[in-house]
Protein backbone atom coordinates (compact mmCIF):
# COMPACT_ATOMS: atom_id res chain seq x y z
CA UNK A 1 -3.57 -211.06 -227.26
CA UNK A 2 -1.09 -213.10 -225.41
CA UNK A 3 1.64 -212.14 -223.61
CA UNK A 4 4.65 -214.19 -222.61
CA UNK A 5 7.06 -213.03 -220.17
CA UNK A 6 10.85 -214.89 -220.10
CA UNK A 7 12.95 -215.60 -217.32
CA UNK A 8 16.04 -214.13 -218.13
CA UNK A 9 19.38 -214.38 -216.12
CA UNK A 10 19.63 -212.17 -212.92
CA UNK A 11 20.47 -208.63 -213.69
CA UNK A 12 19.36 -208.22 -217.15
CA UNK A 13 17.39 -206.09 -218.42
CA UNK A 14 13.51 -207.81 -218.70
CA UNK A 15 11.05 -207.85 -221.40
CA UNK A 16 7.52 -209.43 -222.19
CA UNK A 17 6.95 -210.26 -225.53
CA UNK A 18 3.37 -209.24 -226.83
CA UNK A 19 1.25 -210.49 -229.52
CA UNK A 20 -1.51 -208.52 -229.91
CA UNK A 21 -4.93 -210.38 -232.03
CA UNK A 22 -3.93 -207.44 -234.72
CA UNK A 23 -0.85 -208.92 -235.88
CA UNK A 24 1.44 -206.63 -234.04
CA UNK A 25 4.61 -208.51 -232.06
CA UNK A 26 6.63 -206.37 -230.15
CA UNK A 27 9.00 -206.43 -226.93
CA UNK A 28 7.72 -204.55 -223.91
CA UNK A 29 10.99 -204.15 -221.62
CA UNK A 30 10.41 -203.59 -218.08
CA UNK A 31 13.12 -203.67 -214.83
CA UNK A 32 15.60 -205.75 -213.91
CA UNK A 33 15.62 -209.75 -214.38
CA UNK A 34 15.51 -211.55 -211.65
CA UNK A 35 13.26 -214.07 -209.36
CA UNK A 36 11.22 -211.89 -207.99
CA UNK A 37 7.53 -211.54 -210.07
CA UNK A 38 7.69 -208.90 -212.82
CA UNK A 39 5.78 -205.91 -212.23
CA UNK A 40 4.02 -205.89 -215.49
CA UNK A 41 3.00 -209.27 -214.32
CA UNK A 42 1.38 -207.61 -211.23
CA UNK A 43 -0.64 -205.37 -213.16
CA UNK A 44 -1.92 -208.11 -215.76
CA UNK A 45 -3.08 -210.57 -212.81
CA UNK A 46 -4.37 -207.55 -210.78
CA UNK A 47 -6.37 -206.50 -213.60
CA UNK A 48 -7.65 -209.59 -214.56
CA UNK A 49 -8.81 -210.63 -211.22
CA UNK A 50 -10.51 -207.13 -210.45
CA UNK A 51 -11.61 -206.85 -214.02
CA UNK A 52 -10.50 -203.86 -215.23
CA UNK A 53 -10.74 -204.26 -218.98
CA UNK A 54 -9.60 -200.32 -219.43
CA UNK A 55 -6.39 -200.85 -217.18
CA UNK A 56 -3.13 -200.97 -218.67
CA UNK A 57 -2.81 -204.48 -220.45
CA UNK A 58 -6.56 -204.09 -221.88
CA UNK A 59 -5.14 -200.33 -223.13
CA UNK A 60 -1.89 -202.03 -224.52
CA UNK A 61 -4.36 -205.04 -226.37
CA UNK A 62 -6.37 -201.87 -227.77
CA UNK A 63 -3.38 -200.55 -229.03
CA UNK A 64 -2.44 -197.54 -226.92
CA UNK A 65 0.59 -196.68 -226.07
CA UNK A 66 1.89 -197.01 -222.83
CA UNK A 67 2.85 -193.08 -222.26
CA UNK A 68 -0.80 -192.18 -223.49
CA UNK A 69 -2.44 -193.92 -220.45
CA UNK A 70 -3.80 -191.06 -218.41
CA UNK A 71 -7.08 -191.80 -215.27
CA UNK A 72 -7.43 -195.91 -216.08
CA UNK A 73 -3.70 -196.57 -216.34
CA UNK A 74 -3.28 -194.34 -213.13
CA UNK A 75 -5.54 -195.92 -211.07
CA UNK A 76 -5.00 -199.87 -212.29
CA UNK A 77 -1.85 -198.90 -211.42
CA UNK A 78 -2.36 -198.02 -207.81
CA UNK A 79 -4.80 -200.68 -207.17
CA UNK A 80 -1.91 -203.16 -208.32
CA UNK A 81 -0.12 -201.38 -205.94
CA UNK A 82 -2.97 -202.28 -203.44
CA UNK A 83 -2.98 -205.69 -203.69
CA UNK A 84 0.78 -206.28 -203.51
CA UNK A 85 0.85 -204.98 -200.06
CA UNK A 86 -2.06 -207.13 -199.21
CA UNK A 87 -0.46 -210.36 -200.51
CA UNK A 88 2.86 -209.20 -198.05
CA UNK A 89 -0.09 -209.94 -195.50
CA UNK A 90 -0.71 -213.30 -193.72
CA UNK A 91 -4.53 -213.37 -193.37
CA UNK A 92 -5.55 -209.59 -193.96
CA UNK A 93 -8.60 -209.05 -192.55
CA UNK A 94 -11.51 -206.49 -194.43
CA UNK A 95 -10.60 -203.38 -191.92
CA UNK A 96 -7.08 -203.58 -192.72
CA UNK A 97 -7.34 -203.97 -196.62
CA UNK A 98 -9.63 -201.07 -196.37
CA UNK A 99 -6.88 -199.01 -194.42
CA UNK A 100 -4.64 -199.73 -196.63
CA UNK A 101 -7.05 -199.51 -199.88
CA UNK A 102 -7.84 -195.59 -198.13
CA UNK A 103 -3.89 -195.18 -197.69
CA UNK A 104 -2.77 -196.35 -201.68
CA UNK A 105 -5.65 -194.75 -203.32
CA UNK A 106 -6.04 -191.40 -201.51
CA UNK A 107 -9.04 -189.38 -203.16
CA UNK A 108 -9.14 -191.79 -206.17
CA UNK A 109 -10.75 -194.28 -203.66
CA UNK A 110 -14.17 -195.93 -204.18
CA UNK A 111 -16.64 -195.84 -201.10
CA UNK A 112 -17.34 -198.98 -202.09
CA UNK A 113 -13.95 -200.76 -202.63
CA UNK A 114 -14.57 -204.40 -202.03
CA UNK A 115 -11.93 -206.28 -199.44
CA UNK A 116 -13.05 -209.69 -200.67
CA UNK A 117 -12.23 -208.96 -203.94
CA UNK A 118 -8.78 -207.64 -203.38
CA UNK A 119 -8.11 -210.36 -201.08
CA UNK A 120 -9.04 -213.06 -203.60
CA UNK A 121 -6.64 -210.29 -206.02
CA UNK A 122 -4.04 -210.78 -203.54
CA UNK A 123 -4.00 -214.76 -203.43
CA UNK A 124 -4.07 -214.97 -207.13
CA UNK A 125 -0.49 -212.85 -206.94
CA UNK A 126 1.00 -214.85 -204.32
CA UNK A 127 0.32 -218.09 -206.64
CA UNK A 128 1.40 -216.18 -209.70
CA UNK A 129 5.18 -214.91 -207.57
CA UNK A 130 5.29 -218.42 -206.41
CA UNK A 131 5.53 -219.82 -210.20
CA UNK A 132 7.80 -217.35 -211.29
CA UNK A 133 9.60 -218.26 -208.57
CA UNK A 134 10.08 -221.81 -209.51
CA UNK A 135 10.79 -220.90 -213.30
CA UNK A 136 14.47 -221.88 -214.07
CA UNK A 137 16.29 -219.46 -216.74
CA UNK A 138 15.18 -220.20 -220.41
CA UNK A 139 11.28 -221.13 -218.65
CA UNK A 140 8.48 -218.66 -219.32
CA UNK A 141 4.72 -217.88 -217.99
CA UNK A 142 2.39 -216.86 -221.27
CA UNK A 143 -1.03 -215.34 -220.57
CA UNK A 144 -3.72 -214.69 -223.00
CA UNK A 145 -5.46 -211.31 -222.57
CA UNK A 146 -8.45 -210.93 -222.30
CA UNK A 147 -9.39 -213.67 -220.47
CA UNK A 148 -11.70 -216.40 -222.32
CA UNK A 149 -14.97 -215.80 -220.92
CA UNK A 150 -14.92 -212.14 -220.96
CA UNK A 151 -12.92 -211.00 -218.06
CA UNK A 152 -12.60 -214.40 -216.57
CA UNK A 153 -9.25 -215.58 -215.51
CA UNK A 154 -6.44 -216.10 -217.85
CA UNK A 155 -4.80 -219.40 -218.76
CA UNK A 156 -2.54 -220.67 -216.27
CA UNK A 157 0.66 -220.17 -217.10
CA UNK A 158 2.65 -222.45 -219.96
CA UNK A 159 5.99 -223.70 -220.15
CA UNK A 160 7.03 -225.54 -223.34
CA UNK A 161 7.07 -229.43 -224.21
CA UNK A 162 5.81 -231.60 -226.58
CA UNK A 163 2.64 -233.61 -226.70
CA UNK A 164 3.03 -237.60 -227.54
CA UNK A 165 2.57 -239.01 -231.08
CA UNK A 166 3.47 -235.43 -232.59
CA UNK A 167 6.71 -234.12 -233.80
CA UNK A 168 9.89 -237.05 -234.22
CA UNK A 169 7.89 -239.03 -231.45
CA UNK A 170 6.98 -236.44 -229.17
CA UNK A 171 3.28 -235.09 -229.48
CA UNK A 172 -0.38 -235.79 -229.87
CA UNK A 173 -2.34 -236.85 -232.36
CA UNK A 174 -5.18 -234.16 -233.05
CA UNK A 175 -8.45 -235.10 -231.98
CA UNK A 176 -7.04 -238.02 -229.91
CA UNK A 177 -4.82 -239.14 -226.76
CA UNK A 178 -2.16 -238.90 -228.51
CA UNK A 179 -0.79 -239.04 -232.61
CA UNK A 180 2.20 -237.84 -234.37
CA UNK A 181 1.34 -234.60 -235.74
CA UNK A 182 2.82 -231.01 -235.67
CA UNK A 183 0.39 -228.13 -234.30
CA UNK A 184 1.24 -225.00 -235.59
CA UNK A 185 -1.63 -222.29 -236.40
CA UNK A 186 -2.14 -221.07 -240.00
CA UNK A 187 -3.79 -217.91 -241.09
CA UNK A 188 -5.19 -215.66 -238.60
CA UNK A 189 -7.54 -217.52 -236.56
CA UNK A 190 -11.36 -217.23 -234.80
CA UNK A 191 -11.41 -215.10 -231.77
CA UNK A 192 -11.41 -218.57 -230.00
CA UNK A 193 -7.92 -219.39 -231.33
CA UNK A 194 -8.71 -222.79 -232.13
CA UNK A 195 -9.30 -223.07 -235.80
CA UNK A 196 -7.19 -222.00 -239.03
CA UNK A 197 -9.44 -220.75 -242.39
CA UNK A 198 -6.86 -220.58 -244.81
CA UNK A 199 -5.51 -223.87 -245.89
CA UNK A 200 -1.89 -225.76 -246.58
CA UNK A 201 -0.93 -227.47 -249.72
CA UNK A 202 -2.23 -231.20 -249.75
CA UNK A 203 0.38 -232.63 -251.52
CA UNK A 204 4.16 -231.37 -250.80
CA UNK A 205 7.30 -231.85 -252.16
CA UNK A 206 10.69 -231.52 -250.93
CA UNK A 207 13.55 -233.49 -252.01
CA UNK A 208 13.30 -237.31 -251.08
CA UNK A 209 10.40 -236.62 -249.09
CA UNK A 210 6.85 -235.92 -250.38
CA UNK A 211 4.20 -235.32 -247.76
CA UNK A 212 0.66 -235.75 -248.76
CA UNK A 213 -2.36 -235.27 -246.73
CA UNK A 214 -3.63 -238.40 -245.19
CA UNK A 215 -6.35 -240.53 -247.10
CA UNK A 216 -9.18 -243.31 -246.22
CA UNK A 217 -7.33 -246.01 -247.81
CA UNK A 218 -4.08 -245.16 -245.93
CA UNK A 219 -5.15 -247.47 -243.11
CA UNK A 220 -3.16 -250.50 -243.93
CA UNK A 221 -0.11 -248.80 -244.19
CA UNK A 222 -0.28 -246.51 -241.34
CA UNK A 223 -0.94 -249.92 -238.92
CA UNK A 224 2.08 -251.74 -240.80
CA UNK A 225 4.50 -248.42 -240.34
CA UNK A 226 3.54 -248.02 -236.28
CA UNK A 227 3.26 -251.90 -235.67
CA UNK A 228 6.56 -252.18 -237.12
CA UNK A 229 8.22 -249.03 -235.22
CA UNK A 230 5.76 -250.04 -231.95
CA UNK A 231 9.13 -250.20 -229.65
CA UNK A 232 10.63 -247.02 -231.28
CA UNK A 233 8.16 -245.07 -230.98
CA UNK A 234 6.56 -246.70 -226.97
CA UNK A 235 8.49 -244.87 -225.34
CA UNK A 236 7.67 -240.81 -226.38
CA UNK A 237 3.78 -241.74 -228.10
CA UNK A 238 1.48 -243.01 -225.49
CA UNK A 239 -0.86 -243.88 -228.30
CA UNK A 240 1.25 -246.53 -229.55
CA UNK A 241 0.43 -248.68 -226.47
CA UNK A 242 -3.00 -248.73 -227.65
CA UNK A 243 -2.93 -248.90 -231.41
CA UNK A 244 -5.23 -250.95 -233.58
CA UNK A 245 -7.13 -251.04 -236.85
CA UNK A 246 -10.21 -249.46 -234.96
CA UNK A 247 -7.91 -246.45 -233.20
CA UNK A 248 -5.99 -245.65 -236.67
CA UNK A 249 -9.12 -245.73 -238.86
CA UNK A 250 -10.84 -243.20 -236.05
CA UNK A 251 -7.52 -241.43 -236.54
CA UNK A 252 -8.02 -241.48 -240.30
CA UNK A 253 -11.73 -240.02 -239.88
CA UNK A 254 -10.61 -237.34 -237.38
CA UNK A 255 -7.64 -236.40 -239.61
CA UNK A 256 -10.46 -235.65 -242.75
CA UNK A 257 -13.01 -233.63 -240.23
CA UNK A 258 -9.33 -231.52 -239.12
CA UNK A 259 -8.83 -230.74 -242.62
CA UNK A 260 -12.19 -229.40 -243.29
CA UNK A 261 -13.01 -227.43 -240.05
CA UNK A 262 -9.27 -226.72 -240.38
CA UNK A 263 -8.20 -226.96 -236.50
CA UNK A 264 -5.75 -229.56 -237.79
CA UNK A 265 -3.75 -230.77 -240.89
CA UNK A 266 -2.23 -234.42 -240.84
CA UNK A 267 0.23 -235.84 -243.72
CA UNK A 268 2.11 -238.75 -244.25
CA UNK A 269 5.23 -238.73 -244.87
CA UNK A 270 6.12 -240.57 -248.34
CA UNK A 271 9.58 -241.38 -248.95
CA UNK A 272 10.74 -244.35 -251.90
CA UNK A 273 6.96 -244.57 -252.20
CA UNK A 274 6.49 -245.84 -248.33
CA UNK A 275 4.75 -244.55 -245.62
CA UNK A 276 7.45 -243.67 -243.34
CA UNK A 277 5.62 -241.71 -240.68
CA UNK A 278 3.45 -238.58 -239.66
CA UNK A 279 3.50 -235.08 -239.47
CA UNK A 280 0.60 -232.28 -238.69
CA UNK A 281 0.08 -228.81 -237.93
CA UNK A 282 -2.51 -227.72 -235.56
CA UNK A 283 -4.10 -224.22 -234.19
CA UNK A 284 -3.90 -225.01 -230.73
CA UNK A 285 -1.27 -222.43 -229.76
CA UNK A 286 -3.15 -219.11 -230.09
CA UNK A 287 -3.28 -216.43 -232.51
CA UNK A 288 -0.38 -216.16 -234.68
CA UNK A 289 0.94 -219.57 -233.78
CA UNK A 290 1.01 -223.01 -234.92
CA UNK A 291 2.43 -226.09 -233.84
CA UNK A 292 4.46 -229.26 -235.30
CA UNK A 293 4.22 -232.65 -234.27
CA UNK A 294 6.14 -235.61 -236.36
CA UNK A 295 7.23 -239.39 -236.20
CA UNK A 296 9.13 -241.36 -237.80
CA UNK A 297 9.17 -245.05 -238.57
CA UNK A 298 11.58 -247.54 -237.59
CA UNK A 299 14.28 -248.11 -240.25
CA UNK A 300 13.64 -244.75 -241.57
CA UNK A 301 15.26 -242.45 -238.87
CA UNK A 302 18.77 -240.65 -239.52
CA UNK A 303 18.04 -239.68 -242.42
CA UNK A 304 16.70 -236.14 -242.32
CA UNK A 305 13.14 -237.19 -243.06
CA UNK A 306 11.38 -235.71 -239.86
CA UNK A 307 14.23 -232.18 -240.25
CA UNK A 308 13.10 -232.08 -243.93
CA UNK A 309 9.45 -232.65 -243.32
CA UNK A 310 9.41 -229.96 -240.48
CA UNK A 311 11.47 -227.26 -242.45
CA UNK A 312 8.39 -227.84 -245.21
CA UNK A 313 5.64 -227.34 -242.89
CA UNK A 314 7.27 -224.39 -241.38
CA UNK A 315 7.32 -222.83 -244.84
CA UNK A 316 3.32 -223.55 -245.41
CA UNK A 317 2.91 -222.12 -241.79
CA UNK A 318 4.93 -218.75 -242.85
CA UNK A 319 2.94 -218.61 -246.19
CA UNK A 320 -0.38 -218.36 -244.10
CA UNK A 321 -2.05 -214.77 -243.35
CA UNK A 322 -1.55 -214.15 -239.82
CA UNK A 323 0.86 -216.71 -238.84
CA UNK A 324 4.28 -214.89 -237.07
CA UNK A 325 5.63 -218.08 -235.06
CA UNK A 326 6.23 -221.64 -235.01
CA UNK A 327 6.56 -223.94 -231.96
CA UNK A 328 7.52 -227.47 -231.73
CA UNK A 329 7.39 -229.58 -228.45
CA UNK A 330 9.04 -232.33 -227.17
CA UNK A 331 9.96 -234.21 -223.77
CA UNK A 332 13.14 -233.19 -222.43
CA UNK A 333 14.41 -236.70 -222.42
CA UNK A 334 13.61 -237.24 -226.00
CA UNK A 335 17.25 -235.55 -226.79
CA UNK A 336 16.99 -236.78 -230.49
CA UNK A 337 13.79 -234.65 -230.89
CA UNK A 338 15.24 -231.72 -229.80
CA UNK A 339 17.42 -232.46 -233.16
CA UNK A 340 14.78 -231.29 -235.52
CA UNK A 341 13.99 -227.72 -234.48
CA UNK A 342 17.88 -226.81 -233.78
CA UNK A 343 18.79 -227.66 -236.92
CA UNK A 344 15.77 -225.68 -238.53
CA UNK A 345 16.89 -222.10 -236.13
CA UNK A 346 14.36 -222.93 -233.50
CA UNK A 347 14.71 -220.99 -230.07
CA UNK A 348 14.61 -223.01 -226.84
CA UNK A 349 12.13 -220.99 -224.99
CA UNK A 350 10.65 -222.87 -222.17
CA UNK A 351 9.17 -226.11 -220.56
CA UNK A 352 5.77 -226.64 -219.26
CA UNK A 353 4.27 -230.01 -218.72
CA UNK A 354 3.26 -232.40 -220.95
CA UNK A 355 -0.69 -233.08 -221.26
CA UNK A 356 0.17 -236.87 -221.71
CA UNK A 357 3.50 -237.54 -220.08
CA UNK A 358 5.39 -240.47 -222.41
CA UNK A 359 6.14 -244.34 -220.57
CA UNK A 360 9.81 -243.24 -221.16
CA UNK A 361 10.06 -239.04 -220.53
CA UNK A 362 9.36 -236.75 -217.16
CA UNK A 363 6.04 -235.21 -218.60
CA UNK A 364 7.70 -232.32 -219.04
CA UNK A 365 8.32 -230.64 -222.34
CA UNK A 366 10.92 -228.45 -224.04
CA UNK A 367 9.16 -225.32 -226.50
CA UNK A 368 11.44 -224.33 -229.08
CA UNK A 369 9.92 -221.59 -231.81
CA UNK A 370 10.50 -219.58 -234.64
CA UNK A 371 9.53 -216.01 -235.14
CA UNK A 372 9.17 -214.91 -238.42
């Protein structure tokens, strides 16, 4: 399940957005917007770092509604409550966590409650309020619940932006430091979130654009078409820098092991029969979600290509059991990017960094998606 919670403007109303592994998407509304952490953030880092996997958030993955929660919800509850009033503390030491600890949870206390524990508990909320702190309007924090690793901690917290050598110049290649493609998620994915089983078409047509899934003997043209657009595309694809016949043909390979262990799809994109860039969609964005990626060769941009090619994959995406959104990533200086999903409805919905910051951006990236 993952959970993403929005910074809204001060004063209005607050919601997390949840996505449980069943399929269900729904808003959970809370208080009142503001800088200060969200409660239900409280109780998802409280319960992760005490592992309570019966608490509220592992009640709300199962499926239970929040007014059903009766002992578990109670007591996650006041054990959030706990560790809130520890993390007001500068250096708590065990006997006063345990005062407190015998003061929160009355006759619901454990002998054995463990101060180390909700001290660690406590410093894990102070980081978590100091993030939200810094998040500007628009940002978000995402979780993923339950942690990987059982009841390990979740993933830090994500703010949206693109990945180089994906999307029009902004993003990763799949596989590698960095290639044009689009990551998006198909079909509903392995517990692990990291591979799609259903599969796109190969070959698509849409107007003056056909993409077709990349080949062997596409080598050639794939070197001529970056060589050619090498200082268009420098500055947003880090990959670009160090292109050559060996780096695109392991590209090429990589692409064909994607497609059949389907973590990613790569096309070219065909237009007047020339290869005049990439495109991909990848399951790196969690259940439910997949990602685009795109560029464009030089001579070849302004002409709708990469808003065209993105509109089809978000189709294929849509078509695929299990898939409810689409995100697309890009630097935040890379204002022509941003082009691509505005035109297609996108939302703006945050800004994280960038796992390979471009020669030419900040590092960090803008996430627009679309919910179906």
């Amino acid at each position: 399940m993952r959970v993403t919670f929005p910074r809204l403007p001060d004063h209005q109303r607050a919601y997390s957005l949840v996505e449980r592994d069943d399929g269900a998407v729904y808003r959970l509304y809370g208080g009142m917007a503001g800088s200060r952490l969200p409660h239900d953030i409280t109780h998802l880092v409280v319960e992760r770092e005490l592992r309570i996997g019966d608490g509220i958030w592992g009640g709300i993955a199962a499926g239970v509604v929040r007014t059903s929660f009766r002992e578990h919800g109670l007591r996650a509850g006041m054990l959030a409550n706990l560790v809130e009033c520890v993390a007001a503390i500068d250096h708590p030491s065990a006997g006063q966590i345990r005062g407190l600890a015998a003061a929160r949870l009355g006759a619901t206390q454990d002998p054995d409650v463990d101060p180390a524990a909700i001290a660690s508990a406590a410093v894990a909320l102070q980081v978590e309020a100091s993030r939200w702190a810094r998040l500007r309007v628009g940002e978000e924090l995402s979780y993923e619940w339950p942690p990987r690793a059982g009841m390990d901690r979740t993933r830090e917290p994500r703010i949206v932006r693109p990945d180089k050598r994906e999307g029009t110049g902004d993003g990763p290649r799949p596989g590698r430091g960095a290639r044009p493609v689009i990551s998006v998620v198909p079909r509903a994915c392995g517990r692990d979130h990291g591979r799609v089983d259903a599969r796109p078409d190969e070959v698509i047509e849409t107007g003056a654009v056909t993409l077709r899934r990349y080949r062997a003997d596409d080598l050639d043209a794939l070197l001529e078409a970056v060589g050619e657009s090498f200082d268009h595309l420098r500055p947003w694809l880090p990959w670009v820098i160090g292109c050559s016949r060996e780096s695109e043909a392991e590209f090429l390979a990589g692409a064909e092991r994607g497609w059949q262990d389907g973590t990613v799809y790569n096309w070219a994109i065909i237009t007047e029969g020339v290869l005049a860039g990439g495109i991909g969609l990848m399951a790196r964005i969690g259940a439910g979600g997949l990602e685009i990626g795109y560029w464009v060769r030089s001579g070849y941009t302004r002409r709708g290509l990469a808003t065209a090619a993105a509109a089809a994959l978000v189709e294929q995406a849509f078509r695929l059991p299990g898939v409810h959104r689409v995100e697309i990533v890009h630097d935040e200086l890379n204002v022509a990017s941003g082009g691509v999903p505005r035109k297609l409805g996108f939302t703006e919905v945050g800004r994280r960094p960038l796992e390979i910051p471009p020669p030419d951006g900040t590092g960090i990236g803008v996430v627009w998606r679309l919910v179906r």
